[in-house]
Protein backbone atom coordinates (compact mmCIF):
# COMPACT_ATOMS: atom_id res chain seq x y z
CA UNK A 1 -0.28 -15.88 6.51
CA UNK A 2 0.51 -12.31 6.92
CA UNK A 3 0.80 -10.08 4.55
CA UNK A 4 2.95 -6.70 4.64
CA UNK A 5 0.70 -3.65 5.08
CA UNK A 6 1.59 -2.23 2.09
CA UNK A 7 -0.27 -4.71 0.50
CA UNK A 8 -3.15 -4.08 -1.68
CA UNK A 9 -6.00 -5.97 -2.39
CA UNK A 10 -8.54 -5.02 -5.17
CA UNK A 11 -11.75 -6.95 -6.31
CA UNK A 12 -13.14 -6.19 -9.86
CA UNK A 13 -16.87 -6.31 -10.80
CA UNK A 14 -16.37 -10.82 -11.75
CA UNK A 15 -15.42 -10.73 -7.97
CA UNK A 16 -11.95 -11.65 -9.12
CA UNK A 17 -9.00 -10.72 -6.39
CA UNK A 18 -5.93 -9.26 -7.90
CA UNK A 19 -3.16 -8.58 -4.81
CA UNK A 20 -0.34 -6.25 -5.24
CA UNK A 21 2.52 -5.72 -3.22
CA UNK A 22 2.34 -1.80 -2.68
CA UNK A 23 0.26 1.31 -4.07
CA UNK A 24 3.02 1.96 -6.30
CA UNK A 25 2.78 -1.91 -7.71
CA UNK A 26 -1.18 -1.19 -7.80
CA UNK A 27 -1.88 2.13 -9.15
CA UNK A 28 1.53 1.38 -12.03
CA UNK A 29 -0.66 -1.67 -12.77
CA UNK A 30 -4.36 -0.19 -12.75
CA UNK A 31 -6.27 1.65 -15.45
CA UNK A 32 -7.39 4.92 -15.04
CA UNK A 33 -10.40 3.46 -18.01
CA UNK A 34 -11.34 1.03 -16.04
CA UNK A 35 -11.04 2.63 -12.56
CA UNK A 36 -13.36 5.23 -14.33
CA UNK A 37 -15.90 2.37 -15.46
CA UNK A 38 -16.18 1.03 -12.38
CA UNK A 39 -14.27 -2.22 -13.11
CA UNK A 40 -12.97 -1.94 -9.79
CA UNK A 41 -15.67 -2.72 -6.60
CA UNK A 42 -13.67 -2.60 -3.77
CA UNK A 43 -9.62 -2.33 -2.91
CA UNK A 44 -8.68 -3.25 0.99
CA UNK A 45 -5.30 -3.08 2.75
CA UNK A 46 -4.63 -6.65 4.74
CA UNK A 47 -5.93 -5.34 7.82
CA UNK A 48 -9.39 -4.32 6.40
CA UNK A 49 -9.09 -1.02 5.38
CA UNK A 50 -10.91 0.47 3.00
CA UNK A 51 -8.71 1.92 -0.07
CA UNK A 52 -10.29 4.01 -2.41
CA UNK A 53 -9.37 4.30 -5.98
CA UNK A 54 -9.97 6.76 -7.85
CA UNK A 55 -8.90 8.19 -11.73
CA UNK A 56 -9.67 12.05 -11.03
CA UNK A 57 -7.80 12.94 -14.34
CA UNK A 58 -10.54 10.92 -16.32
CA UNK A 59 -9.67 8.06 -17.97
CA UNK A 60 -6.07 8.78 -19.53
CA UNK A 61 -4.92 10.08 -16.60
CA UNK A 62 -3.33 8.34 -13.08
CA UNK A 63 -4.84 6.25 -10.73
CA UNK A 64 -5.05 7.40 -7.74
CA UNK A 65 -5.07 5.00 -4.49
CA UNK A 66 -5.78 6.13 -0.89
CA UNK A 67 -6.44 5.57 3.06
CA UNK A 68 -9.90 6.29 3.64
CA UNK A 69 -9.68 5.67 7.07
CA UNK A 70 -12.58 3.39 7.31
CA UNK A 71 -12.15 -0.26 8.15
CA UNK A 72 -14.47 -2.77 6.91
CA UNK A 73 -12.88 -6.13 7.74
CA UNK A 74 -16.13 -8.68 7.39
CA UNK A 75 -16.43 -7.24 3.81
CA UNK A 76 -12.79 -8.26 3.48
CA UNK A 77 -13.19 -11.39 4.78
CA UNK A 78 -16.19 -12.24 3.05
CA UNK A 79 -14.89 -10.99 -0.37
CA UNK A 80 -12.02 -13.53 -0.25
CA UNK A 81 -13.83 -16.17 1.34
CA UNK A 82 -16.09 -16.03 -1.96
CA UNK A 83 -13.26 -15.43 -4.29
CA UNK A 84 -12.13 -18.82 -2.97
């Protein structure tokens, strides 16, 4: 299945996968607390690209998801294949 490349895909520390359906849906969603803690390992589009999220306002303020222009695709890949 393919998904839209908006699509966001985030892993916390439990290696749990929580997918959203845009940055909008993901960073509305998302706590700038737990961003800051480090809840979050890893965030991916569908293609393998690495997202990173960040809460530069500290912990009350926005999350903040973007393009870092690195792909990582077998990290993807083996992230869900353990989730499942």
């Amino acid at each position: 299945m393919d998904l839209p490349s908006g699509t966001v895909l985030v892993f916390d520390r439990d290696e749990d996968l929580i997918v959203f359906e845009s940055f909008v849906d993901a960073t509305n969603y998302l706590e700038a607390m737990d961003v800051s803690d480090g809840e979050y390992t890893a965030a991916y589009s569908p293609e393998g690209g690495v997202l990173a999220l960040t809460a530069p306002e500290g912990p009350e303020g926005p999350v903040v998801l973007t393009r870092t222009g690195i792909g990582d695709p077998a990290d993807l890949e083996r992230r869900v294949a353990h989730y499942w």
